[in-house]
Each structure stands twice: as structure tokens, then as C-alpha cells.
Protein backbone atom coordinates (compact mmCIF):
# COMPACT_ATOMS: atom_id res chain seq x y z
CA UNK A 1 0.00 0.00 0.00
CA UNK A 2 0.77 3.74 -0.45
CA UNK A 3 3.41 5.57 1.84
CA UNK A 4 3.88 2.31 3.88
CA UNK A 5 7.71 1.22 4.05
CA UNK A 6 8.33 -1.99 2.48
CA UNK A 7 11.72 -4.52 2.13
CA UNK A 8 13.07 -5.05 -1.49
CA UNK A 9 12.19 -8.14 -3.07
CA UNK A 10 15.78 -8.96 -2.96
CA UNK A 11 15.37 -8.84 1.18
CA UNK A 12 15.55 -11.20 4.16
CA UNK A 13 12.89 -14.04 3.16
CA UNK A 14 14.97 -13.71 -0.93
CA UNK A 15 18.54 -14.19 0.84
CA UNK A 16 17.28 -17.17 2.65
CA UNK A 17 16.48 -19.22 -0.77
CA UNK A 18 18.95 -18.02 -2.73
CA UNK A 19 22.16 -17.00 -0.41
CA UNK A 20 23.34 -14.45 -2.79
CA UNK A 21 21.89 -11.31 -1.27
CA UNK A 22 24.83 -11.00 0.74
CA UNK A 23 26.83 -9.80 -1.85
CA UNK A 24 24.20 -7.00 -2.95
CA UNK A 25 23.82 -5.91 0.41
CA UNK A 26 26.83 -5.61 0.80
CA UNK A 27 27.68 -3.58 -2.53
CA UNK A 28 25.54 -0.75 -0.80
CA UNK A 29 28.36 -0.26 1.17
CA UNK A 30 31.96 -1.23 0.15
CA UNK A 31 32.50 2.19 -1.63
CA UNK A 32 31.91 4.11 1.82
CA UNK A 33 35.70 4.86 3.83
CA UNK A 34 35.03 2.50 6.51
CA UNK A 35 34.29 -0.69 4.79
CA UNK A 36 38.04 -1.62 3.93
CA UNK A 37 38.73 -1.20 7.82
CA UNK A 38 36.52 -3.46 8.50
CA UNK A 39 37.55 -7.43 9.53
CA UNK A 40 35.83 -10.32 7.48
CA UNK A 41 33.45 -10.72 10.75
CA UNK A 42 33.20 -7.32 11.37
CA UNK A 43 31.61 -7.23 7.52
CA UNK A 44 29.42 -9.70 8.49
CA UNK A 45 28.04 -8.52 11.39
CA UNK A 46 27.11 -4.88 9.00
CA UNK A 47 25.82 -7.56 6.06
CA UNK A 48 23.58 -9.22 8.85
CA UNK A 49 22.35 -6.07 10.30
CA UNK A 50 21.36 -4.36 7.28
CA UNK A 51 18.18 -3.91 6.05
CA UNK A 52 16.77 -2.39 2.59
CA UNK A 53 13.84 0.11 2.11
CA UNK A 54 11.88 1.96 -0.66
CA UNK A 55 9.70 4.95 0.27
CA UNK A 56 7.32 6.56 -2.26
CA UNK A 57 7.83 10.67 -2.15
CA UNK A 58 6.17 11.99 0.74
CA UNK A 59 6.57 9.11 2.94
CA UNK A 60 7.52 10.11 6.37
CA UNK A 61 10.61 7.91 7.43
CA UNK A 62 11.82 8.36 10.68
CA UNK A 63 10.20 10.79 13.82
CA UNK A 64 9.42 10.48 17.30
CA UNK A 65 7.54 7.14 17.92
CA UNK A 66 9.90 5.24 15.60
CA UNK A 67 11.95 2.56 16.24
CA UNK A 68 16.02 3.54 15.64
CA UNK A 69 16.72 2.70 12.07
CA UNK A 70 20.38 2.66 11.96
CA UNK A 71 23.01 4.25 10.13
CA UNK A 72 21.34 5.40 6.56
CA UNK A 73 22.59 4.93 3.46
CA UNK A 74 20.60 6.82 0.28
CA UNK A 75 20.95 4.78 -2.81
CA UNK A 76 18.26 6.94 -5.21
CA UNK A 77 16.24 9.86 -4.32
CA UNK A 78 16.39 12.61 -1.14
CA UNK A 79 15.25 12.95 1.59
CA UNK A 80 14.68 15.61 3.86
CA UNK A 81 15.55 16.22 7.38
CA UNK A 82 13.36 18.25 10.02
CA UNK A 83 12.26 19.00 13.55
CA UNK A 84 8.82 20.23 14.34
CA UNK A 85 7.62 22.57 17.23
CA UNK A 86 5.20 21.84 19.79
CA UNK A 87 2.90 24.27 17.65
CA UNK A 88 3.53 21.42 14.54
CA UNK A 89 6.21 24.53 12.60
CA UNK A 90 8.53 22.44 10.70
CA UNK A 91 12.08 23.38 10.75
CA UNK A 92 14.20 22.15 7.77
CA UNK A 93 17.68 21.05 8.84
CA UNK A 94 19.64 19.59 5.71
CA UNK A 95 18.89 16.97 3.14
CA UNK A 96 20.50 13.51 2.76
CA UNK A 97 20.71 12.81 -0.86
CA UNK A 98 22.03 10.01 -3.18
CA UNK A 99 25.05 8.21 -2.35
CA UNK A 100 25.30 10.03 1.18
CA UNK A 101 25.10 8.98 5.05
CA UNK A 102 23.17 9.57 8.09
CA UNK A 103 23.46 8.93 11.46
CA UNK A 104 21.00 10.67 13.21
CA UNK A 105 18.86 7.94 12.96
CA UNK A 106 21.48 5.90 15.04
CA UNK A 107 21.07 8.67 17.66
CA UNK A 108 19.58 5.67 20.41
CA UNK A 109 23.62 3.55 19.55
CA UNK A 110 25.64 6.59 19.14
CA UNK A 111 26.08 8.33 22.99
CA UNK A 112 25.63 11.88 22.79
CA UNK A 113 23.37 12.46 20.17
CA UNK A 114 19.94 13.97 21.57
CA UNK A 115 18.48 15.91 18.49
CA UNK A 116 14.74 14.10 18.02
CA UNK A 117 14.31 14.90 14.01
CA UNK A 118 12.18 13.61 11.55
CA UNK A 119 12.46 12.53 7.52
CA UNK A 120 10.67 12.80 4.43
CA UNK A 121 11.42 11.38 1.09
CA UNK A 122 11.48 13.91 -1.24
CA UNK A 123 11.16 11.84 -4.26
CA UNK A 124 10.98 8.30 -4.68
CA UNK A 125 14.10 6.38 -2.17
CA UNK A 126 15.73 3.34 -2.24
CA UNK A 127 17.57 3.17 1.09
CA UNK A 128 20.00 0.34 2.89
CA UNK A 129 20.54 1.04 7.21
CA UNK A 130 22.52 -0.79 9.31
CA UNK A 131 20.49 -1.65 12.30
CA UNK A 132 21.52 0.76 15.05
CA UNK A 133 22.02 -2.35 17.35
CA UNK A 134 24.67 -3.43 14.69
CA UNK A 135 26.08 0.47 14.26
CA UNK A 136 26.64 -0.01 18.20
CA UNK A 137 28.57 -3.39 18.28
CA UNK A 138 30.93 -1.98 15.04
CA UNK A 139 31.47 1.18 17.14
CA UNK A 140 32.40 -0.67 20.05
CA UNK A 141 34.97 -3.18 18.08
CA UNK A 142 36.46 -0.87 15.01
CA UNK A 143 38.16 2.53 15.66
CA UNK A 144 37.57 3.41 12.43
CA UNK A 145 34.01 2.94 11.91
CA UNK A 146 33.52 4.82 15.37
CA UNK A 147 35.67 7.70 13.59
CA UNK A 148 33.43 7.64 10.70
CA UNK A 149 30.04 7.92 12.75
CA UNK A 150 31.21 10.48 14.98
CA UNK A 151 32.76 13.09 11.92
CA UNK A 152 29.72 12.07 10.38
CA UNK A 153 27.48 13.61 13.09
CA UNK A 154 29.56 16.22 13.71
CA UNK A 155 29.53 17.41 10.53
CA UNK A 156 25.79 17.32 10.22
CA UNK A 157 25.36 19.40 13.51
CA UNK A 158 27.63 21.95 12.12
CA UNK A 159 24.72 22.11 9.06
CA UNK A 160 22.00 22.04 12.04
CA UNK A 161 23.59 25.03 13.81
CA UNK A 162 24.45 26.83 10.41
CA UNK A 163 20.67 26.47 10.27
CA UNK A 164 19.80 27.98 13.40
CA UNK A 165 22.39 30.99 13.06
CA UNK A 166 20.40 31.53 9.77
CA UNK A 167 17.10 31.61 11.33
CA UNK A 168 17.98 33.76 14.91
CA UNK A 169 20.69 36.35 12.43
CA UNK A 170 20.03 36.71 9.16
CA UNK A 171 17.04 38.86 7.15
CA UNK A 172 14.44 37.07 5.41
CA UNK A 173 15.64 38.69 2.24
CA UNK A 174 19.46 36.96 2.38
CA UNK A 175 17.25 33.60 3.19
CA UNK A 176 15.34 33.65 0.10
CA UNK A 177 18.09 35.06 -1.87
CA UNK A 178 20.64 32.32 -0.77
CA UNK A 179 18.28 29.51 -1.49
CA UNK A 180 17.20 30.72 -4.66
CA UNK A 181 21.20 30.85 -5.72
CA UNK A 182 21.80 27.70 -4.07
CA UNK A 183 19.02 25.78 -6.17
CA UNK A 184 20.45 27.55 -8.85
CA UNK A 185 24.11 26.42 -8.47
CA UNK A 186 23.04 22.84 -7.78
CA UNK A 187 20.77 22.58 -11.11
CA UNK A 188 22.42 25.43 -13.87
CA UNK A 189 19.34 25.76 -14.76
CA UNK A 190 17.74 29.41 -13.77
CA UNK A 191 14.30 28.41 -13.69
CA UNK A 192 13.92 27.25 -9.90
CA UNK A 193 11.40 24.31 -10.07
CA UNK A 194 9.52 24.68 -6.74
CA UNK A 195 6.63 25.33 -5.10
CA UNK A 196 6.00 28.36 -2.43
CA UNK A 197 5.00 25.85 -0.14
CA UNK A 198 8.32 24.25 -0.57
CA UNK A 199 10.76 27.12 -0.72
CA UNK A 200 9.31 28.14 2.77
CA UNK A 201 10.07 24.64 3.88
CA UNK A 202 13.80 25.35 3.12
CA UNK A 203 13.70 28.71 4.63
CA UNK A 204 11.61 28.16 7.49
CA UNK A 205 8.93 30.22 7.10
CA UNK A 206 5.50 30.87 6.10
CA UNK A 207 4.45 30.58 2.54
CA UNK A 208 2.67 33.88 2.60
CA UNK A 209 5.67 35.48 4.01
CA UNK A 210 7.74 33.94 0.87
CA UNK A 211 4.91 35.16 -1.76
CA UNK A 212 5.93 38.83 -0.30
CA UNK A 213 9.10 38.72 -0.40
CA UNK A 214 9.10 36.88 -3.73
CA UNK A 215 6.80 39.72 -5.42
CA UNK A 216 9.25 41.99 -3.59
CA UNK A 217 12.24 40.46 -5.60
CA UNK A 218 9.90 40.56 -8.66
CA UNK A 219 9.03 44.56 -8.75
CA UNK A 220 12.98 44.78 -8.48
CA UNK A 221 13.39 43.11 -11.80
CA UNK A 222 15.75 40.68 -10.04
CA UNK A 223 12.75 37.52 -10.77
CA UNK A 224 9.86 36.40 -12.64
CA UNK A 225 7.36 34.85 -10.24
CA UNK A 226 5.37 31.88 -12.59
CA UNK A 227 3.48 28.86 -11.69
CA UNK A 228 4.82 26.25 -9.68
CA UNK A 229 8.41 27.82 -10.55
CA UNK A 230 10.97 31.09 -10.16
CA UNK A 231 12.79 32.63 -13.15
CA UNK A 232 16.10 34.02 -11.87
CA UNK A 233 16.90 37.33 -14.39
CA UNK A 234 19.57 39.13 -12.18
CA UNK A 235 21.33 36.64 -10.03
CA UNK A 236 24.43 39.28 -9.38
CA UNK A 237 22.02 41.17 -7.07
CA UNK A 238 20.64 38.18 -5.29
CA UNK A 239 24.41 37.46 -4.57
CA UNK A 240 24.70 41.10 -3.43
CA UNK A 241 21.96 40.78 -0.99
CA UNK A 242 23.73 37.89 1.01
CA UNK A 243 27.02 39.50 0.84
């Protein structure tokens, strides 16, 4: 059924008849910095503790009542990465896109991780995780895989408090200009392919707030405002409002 998370049909109950899945599983992996420190049981320990997923877009992944999924590799698609207030604002953190890692979902086998976030697929995902029990046993027996985790996290709390500096320092204006340049760097392409509703996800805000300041940017020439999308006509000025 629709938005419910389901195992590959290469998973568990597949492996079992045809003992081959270990090698596929274990593909997911072997290109990350760790693997080669690993010992031949220490690989099978992560080959027994990891699990495949698919999400359709718009799935919600991981929040508060879940069970720890484990480290998170992204195989296809993005997903994005959140907290929401008591009054249900969402706060976007960072995304976690193909061919990267995440351990916040680990956060019950990695000591010292307390942020509570949840995840989103933005697209359709195909995902592999290392059960967080197994992420705690590797940590516990391989310096190097405990390295990885922990610069891992680290570097995604620097993104997390880059966020925050954002939100408590900066104008709305440099906000919207910096993530209309950003989309714009990632793609080349100068029409910016998103919704209102989803640029104010990125910037953490309320869509009506980003229609204003989008119509604002507009009567300066700098944009053209058009359905479902952003034309970027004077990006030098953008990048002068977030110097």
C-alpha cells in the first residue's frame, strides 16, 4: 500500500532461498571509507544487520515514535531532514541525498546524540541502514568505523547550527536570496522548479511570508514569479543581498 515502508524483493525471506543477497547488500556499502577497515566478521556482522527500504515521495521515514533505524545509506532519491515545534512549525535542517550517510537515525547507539528529528522522502528512495544495534557493536569493536560515525554527526550538527544561526541572524531577504542561488548552483538551470509551499520549507517560514518577499524580488526586476516555478533574471544582485 501507499506511503507504507516496504523490504526489497531482494530482502531477508529472498537471501534465505537463494544466499546471494549477501553480496548486494553488501555492494551498498563497500564504496563508503570505513568498509576496507573493517575485519571479514566485522563485515558480516554490518551484512547481517542491514536492512533495505523503498519509500514513495512523501513518505515520512523516521520521527518520534519510531523505532532507531540505523546508520542510513541513500541509494536513489532525497530525503529531507526536520524537527517540528510543539505548535507542529517544521524546521528544515539539511537533506541527505544520493550516495550520502546519516546517522541521526542511530542517535539511540551513538552516545551523545539527543536531536529528536524527523524525515521525508522527497522523491521516490531506495535506502540500505545498518540496524543501530549493529552500528553499536561496530562502534564498540572498530576505531575506524567509530571515527566515521562520529565526523559524520559532527559534521551534520555543524549544518544544524548553520541552520539555526540563519534563522535567529540573518534577514528574510538573504534567506530567500541564498536559497534561490543555491538551487540555482546545484541545477544550472535558472528556472527554480519549486513550489511556495516548498521554498518556505527550506527557509523556514510561512508561505505567505515567501509570496511577499518573492513579489518583492519581482518589482525589483531581479525575478519572474510563474506557476509552480521562479525565473532568476539578475542573479548578481541576489548574490549582493547575502554578501
Amino acid at each position: 500500500p501507499k506511503n507504507i515502508r516496504t523490504l526489497w524483493a531482494y530482502g531477508s525471506e529472498w537471501n534465505i532461498k537463494t544466499g546471494v543477497i549477501s553480496m548486494e547488500k553488501q555492494s551498498n556499502f563497500e564504496n563508503l571509507e570505513f568498509w576496507d577497515k573493517l575485519s571479514d566478521d566485522e563485515k558480516a556482522v554490518a551484512v547481517r544487520g542491514l536492512t533495505q527500504h523503498r519509500y514513495e515521495k512523501g513518505t515520512y521515514i523516521l520521527g518520534f515514535s519510531d523505532a532507531c533505524l540505523g546508520m542510513v545509506y541513500i541509494q536513489k532519491g532525497s530525503i529531507r531532514v526536520f524537527i517540528t515545534s510543539e505548535e507542529g512549525r517544521e524546521i528544515t535542517l539539511f537533506h541527505i541525498t544520493e550516495g550520502e550517510c546519516c546517522v541521526f537515525s542511530s542517535a539511540c547507539a551513538i552516545g551523545g546524540i539527543t536531536l529528536d528529528v524527523q524525515m521525508v522522502a522527497e522523491s521516490e528512495v531506495e535506502l540500505s541502514a545498518i540496524h543501530a544495534g549493529t552500528v553499536a557493536k561496530l562502534m564498540e569493536s572498530n576505531i575506524y568505523f567509530k571515527c566515521f560515525a562520529y565526523e559524520l554527526s559532527t559534521a551534520r550538527y555543524s549544518t544544524v547550527v548553520w541552520v539555526m544561526q540563519q534563522i535567529l541572524f540573518d534577514h528574510f531577504d538573504e534567506r530567500m536570496a541564498r536559497l534561490l542561488l543555491s538551487v540555482y548552483e546545484k541545477t544550472g538551470d535558472k528556472t527554480i522548479r519549486m513550489t511556495q509551499e516548498e521554498m518556505a520549507q527550506e527557509v523556514n517560514s510561512a508561505r505567505e511570508v515567501v509570496a511577499r518577499m518573492l513579489r518583492q524580488f519581482a518589482s525589483e526586476g531581479w525575478i519572474e514569479v510563474k506557476r509552480g516555478a521562479v525565473l532568476l533574471k539578475n542573479t548578481e544582485e541576489l548574490k549582493n543581498i547575502c554578501e
